[in-house]
PDB file of N, CA and C in Angstrom:
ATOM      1  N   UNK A   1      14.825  -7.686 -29.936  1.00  0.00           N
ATOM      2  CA  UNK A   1      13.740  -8.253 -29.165  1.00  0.00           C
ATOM      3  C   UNK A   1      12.433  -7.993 -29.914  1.00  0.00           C
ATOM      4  N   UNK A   2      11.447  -8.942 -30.060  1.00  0.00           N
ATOM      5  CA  UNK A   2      10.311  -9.206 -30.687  1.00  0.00           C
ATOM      6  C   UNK A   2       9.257  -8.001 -29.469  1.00  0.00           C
ATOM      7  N   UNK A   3       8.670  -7.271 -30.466  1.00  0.00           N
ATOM      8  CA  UNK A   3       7.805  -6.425 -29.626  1.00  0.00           C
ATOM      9  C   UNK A   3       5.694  -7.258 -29.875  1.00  0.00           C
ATOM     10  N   UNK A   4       4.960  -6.471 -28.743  1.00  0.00           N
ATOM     11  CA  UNK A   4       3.983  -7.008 -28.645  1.00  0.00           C
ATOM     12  C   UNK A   4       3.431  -6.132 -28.965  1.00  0.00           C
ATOM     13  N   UNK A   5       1.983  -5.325 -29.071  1.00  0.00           N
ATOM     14  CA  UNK A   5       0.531  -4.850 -28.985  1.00  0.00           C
ATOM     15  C   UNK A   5      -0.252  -5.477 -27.857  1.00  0.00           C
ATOM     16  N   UNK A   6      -0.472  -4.727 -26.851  1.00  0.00           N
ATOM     17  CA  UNK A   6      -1.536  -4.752 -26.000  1.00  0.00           C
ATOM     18  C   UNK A   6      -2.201  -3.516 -26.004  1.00  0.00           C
ATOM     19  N   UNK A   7      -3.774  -4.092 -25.158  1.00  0.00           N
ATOM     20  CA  UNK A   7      -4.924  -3.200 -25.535  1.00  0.00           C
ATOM     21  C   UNK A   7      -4.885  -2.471 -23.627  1.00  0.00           C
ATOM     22  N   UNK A   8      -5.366  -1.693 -24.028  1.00  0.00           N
ATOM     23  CA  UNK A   8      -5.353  -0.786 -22.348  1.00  0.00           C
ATOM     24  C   UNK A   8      -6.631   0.294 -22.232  1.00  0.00           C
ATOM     25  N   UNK A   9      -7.438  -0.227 -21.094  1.00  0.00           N
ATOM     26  CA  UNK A   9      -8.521   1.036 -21.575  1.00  0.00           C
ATOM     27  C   UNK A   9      -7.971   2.228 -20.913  1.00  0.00           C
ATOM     28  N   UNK A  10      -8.550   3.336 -21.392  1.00  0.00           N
ATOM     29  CA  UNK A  10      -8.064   4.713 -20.826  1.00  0.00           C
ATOM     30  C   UNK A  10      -7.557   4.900 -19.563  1.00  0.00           C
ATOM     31  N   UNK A  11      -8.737   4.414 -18.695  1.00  0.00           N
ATOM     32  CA  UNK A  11      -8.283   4.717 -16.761  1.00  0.00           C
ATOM     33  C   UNK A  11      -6.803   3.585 -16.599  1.00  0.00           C
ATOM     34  N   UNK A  12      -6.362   2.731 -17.582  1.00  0.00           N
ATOM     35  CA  UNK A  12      -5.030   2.192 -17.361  1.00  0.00           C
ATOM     36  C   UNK A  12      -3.954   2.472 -18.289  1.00  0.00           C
ATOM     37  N   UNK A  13      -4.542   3.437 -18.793  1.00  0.00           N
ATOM     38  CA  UNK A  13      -3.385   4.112 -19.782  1.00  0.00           C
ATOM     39  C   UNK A  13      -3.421   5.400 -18.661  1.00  0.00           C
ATOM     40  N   UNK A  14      -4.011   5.961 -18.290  1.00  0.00           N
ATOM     41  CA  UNK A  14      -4.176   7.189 -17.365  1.00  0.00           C
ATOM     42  C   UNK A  14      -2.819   6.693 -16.298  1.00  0.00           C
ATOM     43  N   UNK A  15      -3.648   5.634 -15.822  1.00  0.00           N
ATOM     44  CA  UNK A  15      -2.693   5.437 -14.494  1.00  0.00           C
ATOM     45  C   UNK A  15      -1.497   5.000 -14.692  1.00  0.00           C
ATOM     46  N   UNK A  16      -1.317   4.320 -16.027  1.00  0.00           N
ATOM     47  CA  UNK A  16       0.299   4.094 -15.790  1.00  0.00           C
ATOM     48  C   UNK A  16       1.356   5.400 -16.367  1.00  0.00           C
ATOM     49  N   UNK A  17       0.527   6.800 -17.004  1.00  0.00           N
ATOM     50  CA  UNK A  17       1.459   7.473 -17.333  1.00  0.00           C
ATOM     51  C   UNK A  17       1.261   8.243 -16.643  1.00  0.00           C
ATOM     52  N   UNK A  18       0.585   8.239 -15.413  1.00  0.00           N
ATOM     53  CA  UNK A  18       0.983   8.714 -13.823  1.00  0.00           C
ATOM     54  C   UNK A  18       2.067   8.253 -13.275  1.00  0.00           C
ATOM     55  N   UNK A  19       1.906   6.925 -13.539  1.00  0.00           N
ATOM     56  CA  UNK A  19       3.671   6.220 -12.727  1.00  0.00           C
ATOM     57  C   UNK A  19       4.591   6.396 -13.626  1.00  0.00           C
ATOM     58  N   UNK A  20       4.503   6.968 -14.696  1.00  0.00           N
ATOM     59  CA  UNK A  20       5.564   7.357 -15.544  1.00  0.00           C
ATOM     60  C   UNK A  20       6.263   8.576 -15.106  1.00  0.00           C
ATOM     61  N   UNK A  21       4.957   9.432 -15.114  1.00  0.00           N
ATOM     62  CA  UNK A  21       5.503  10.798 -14.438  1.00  0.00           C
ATOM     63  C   UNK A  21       6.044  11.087 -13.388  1.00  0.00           C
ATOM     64  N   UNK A  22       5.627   9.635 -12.287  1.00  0.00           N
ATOM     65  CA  UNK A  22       6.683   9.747 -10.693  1.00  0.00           C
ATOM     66  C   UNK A  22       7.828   8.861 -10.720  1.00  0.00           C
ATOM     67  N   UNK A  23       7.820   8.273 -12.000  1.00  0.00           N
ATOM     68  CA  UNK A  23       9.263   7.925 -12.059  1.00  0.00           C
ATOM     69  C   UNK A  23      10.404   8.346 -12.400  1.00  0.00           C
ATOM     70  N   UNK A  24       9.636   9.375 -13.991  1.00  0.00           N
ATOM     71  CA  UNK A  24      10.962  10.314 -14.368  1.00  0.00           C
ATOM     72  C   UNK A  24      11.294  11.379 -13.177  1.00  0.00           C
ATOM     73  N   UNK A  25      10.301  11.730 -12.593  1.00  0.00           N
ATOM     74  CA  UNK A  25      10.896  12.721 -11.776  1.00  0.00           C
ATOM     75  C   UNK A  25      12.049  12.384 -10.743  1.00  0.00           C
ATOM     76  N   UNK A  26      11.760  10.930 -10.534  1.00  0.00           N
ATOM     77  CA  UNK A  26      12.216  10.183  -9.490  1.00  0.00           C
ATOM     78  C   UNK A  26      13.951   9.466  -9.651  1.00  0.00           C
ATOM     79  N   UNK A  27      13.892   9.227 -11.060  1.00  0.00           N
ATOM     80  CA  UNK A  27      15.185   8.656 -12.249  1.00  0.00           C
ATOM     81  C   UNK A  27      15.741   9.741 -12.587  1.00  0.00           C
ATOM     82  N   UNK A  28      15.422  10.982 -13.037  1.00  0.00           N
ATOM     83  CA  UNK A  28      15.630  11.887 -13.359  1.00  0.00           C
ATOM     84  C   UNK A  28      15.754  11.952 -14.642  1.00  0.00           C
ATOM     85  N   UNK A  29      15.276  10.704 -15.684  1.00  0.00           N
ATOM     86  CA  UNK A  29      14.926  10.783 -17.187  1.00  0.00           C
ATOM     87  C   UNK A  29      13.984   9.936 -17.514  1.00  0.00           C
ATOM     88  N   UNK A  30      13.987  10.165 -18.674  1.00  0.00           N
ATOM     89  CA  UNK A  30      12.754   9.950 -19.532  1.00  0.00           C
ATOM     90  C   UNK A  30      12.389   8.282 -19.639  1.00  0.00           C
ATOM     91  N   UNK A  31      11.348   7.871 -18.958  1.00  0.00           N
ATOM     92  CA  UNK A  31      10.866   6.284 -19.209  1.00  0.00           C
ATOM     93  C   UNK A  31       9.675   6.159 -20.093  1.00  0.00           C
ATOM     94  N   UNK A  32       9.720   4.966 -20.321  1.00  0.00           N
ATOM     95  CA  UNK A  32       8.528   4.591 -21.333  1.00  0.00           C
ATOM     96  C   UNK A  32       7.632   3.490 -20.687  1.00  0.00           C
ATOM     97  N   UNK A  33       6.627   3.149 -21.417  1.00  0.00           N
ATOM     98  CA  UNK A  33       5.801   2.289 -20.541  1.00  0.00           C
ATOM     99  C   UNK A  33       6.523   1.241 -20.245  1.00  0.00           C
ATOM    100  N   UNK A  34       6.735   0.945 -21.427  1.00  0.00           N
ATOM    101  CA  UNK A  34       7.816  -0.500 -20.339  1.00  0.00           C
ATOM    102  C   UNK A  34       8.563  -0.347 -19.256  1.00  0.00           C
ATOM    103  N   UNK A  35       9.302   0.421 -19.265  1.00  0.00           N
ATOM    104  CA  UNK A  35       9.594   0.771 -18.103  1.00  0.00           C
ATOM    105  C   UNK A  35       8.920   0.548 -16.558  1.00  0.00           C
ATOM    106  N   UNK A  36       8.032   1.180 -16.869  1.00  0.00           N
ATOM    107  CA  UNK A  36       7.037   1.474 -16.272  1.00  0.00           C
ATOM    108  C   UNK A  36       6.484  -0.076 -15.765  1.00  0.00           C
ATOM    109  N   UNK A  37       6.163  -0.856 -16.800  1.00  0.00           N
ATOM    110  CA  UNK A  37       5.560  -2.008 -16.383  1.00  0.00           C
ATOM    111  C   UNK A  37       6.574  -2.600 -15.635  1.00  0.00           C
ATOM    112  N   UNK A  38       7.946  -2.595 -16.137  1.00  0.00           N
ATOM    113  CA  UNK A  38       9.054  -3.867 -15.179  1.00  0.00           C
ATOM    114  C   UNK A  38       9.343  -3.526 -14.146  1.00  0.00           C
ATOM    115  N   UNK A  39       8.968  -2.071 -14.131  1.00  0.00           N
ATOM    116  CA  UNK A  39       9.416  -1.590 -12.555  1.00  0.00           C
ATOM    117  C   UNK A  39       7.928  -1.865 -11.472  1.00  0.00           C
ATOM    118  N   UNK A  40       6.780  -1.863 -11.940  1.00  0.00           N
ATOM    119  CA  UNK A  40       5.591  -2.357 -11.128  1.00  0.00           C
ATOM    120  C   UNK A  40       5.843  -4.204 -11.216  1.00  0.00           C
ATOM    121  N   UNK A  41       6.364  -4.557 -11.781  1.00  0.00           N
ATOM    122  CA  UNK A  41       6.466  -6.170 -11.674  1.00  0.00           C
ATOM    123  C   UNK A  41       7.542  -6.425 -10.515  1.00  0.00           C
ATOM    124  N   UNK A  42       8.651  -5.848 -10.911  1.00  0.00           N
ATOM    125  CA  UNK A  42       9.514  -6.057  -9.674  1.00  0.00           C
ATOM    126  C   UNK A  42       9.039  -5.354  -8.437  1.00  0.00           C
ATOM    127  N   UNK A  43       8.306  -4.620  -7.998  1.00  0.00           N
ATOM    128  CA  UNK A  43       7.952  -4.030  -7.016  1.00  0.00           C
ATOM    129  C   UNK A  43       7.137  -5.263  -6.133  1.00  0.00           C
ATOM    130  N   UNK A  44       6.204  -5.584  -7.178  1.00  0.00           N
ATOM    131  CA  UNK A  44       4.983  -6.695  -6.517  1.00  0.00           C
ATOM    132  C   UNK A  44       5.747  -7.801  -6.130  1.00  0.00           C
ATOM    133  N   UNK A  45       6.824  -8.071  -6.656  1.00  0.00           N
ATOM    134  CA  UNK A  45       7.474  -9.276  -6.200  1.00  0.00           C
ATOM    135  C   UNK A  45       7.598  -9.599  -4.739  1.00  0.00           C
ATOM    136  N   UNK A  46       7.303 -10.362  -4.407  1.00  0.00           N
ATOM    137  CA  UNK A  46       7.078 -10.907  -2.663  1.00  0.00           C
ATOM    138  C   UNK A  46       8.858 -11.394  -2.670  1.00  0.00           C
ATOM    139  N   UNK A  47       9.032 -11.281  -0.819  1.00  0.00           N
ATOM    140  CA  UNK A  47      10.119 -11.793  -0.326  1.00  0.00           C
ATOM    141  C   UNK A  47       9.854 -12.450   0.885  1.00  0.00           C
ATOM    142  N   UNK A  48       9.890 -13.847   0.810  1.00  0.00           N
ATOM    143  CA  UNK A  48       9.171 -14.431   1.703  1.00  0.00           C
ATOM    144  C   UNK A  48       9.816 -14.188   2.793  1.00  0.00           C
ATOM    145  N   UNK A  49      11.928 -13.944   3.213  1.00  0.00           N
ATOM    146  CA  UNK A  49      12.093 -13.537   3.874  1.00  0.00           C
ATOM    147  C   UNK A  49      12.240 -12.742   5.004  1.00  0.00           C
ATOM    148  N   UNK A  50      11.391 -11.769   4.220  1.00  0.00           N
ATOM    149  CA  UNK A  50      11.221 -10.545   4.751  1.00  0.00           C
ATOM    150  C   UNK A  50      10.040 -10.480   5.894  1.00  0.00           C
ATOM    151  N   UNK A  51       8.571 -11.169   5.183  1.00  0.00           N
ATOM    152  CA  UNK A  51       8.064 -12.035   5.828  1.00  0.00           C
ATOM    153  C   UNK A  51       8.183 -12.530   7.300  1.00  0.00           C
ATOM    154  N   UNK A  52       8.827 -13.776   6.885  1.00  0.00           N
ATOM    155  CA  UNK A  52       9.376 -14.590   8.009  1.00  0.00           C
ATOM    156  C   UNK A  52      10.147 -13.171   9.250  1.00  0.00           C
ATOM    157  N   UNK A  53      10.330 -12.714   8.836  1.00  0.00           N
ATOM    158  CA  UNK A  53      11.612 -11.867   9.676  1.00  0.00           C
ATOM    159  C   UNK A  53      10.637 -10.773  10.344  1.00  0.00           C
ATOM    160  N   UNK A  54       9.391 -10.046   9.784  1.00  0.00           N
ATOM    161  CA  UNK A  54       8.230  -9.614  10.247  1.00  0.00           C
ATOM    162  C   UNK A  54       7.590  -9.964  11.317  1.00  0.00           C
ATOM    163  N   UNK A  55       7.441 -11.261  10.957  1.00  0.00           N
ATOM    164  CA  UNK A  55       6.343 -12.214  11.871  1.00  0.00           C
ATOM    165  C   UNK A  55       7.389 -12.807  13.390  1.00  0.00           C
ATOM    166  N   UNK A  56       8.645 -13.018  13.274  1.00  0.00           N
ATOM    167  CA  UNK A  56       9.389 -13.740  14.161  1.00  0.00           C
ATOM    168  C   UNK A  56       8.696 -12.841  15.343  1.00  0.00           C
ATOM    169  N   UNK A  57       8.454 -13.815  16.395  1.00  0.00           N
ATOM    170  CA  UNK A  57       8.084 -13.481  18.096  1.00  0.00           C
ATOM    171  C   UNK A  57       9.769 -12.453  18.444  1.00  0.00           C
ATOM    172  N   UNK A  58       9.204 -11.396  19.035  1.00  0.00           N
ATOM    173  CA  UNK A  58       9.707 -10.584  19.905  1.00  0.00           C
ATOM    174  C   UNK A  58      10.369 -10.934  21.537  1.00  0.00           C
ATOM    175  N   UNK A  59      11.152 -11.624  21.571  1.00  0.00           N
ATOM    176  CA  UNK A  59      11.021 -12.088  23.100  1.00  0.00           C
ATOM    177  C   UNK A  59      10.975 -10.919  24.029  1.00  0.00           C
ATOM    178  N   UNK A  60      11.054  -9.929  24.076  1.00  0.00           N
ATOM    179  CA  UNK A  60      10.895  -8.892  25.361  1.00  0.00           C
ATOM    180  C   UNK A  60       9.134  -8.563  24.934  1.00  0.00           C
ATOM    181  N   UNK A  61       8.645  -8.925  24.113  1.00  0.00           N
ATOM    182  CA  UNK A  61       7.363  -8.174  23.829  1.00  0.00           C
ATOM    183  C   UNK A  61       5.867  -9.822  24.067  1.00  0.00           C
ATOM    184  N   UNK A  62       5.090  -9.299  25.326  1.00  0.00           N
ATOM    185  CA  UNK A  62       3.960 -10.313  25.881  1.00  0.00           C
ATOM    186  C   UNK A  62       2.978 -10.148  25.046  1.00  0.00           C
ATOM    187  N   UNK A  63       2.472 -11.117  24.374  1.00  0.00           N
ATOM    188  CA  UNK A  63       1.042 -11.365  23.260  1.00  0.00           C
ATOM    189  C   UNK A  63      -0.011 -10.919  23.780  1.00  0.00           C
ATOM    190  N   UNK A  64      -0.038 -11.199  25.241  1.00  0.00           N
ATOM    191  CA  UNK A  64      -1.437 -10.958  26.005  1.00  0.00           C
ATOM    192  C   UNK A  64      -1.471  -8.797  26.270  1.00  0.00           C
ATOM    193  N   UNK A  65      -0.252  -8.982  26.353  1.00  0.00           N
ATOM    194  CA  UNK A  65      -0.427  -7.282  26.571  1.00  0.00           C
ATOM    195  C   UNK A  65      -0.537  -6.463  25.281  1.00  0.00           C
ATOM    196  N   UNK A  66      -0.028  -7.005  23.788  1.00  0.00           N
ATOM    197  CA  UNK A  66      -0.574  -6.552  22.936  1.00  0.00           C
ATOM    198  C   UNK A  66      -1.645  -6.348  22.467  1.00  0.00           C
ATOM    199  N   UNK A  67      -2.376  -7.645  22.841  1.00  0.00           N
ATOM    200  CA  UNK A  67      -3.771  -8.014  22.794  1.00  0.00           C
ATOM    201  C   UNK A  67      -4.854  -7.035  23.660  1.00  0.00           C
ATOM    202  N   UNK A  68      -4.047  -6.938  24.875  1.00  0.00           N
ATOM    203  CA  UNK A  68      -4.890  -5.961  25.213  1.00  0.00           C
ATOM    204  C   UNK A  68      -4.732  -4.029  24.812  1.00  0.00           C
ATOM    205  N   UNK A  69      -3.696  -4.128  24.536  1.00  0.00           N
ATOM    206  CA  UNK A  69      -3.326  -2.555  24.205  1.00  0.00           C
ATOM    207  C   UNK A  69      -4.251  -2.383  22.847  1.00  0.00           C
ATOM    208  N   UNK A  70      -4.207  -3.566  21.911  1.00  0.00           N
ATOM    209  CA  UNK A  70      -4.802  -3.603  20.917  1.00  0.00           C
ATOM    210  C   UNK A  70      -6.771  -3.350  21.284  1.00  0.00           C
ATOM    211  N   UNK A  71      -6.902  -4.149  22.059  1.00  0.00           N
ATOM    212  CA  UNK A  71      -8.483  -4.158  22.131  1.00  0.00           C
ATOM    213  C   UNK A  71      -9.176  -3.027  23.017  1.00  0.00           C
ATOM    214  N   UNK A  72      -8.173  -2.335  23.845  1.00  0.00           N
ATOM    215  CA  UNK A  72      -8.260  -1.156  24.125  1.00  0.00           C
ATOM    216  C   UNK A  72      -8.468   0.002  23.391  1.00  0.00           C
ATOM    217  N   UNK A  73      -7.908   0.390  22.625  1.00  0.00           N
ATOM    218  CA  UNK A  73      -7.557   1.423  21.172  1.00  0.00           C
ATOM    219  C   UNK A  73      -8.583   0.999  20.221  1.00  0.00           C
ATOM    220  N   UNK A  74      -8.761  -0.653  20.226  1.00  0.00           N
ATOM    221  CA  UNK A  74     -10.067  -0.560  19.022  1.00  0.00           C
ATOM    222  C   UNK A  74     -10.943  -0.114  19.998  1.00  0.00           C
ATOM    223  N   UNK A  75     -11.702  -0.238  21.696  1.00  0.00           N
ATOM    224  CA  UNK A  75     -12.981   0.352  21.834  1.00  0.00           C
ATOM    225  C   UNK A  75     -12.783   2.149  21.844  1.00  0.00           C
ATOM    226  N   UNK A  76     -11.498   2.746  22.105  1.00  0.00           N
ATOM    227  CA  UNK A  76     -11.819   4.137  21.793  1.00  0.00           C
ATOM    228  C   UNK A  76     -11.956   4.875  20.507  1.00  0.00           C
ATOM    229  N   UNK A  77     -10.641   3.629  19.743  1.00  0.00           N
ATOM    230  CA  UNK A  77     -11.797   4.496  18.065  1.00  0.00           C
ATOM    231  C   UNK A  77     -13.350   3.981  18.002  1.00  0.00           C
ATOM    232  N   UNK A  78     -13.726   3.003  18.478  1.00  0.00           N
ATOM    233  CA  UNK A  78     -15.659   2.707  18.746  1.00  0.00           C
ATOM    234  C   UNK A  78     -16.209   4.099  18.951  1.00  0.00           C
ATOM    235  N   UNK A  79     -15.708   4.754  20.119  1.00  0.00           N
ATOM    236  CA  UNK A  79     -16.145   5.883  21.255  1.00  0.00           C
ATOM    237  C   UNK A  79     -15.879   6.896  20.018  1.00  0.00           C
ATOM    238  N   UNK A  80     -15.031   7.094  19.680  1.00  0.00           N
ATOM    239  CA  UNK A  80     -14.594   8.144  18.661  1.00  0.00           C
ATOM    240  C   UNK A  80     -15.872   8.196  17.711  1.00  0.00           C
ATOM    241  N   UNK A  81     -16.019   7.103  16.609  1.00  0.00           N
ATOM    242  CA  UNK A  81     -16.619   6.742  15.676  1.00  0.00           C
ATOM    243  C   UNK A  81     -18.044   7.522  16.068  1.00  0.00           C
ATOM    244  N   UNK A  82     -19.023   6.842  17.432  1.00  0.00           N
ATOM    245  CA  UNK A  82     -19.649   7.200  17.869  1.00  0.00           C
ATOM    246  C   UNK A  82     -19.963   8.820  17.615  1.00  0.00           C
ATOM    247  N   UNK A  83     -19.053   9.021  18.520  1.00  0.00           N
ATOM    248  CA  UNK A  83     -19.085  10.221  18.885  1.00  0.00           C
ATOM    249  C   UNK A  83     -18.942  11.490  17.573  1.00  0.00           C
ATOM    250  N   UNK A  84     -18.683  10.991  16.896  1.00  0.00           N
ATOM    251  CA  UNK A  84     -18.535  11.583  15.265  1.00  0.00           C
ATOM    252  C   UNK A  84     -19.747  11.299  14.429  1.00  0.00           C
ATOM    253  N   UNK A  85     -20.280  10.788  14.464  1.00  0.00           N
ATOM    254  CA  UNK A  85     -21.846  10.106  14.140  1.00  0.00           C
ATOM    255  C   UNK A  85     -23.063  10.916  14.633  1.00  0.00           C
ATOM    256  N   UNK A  86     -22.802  11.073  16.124  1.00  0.00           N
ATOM    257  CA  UNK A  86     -23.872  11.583  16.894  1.00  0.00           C
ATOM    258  C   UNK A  86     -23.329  13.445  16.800  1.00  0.00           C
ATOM    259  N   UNK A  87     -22.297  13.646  16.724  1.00  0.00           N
ATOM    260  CA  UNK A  87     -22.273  15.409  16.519  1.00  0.00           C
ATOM    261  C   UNK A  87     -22.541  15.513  14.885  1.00  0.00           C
ATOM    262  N   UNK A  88     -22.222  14.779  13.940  1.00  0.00           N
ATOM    263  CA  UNK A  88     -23.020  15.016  12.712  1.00  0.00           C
ATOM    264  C   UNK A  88     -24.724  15.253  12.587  1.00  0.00           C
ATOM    265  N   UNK A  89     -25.267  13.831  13.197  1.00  0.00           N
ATOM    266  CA  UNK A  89     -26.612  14.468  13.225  1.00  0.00           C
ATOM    267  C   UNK A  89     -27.022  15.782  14.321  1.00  0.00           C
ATOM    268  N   UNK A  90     -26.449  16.290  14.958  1.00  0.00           N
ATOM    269  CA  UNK A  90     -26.945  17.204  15.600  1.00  0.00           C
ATOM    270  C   UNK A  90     -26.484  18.480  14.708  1.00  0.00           C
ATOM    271  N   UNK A  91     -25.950  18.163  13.872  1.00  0.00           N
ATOM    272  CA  UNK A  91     -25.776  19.701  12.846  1.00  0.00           C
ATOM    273  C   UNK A  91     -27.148  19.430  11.811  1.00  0.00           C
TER     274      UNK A  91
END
């Protein structure tokens, strides 16, 4: 197989021989960048199925009551937020 040269600045040479290092640990031997790269390519790969199978409606589960459980919980993290704001400035 015909090999390439690519250019990589430091913070992406950094980070991918971070994912090197959680892979060997993870494989339990020794990878190289390539490695490294085909295994972040197949990762990103989408499955639209999976998707679809995510999103499918729940029939025992009501939109309107999510909606509200949902808009409930967002105003107490509000109250929270708040309330974390206003005991900061009082220190």
């Amino acid at each position: 197989m015909k090999r390439a040269t690519i250019s990589l600045s430091e913070a992406v040479k950094k980070e991918l021989l971070r994912e090197m290092a959680k892979l060997q640990l993870k494989w339990g031997r020794k990878v190289d960048f390539e490695d490294v790269i085909i295994h972040l390519l197949l990762q990103s790969r989408r499955r639209p199925e999976l998707l679809e199978e995510a999103c499918r409606p729940v029939e025992e589960i009501h939109s309107e009551v999510v909606l509200k459980d949902l808009m409930e919980e967002r105003r107490t993290d509000l109250v929270r937020e708040e309330w974390k704001d206003m005991t900061k400035r009082s220190l």
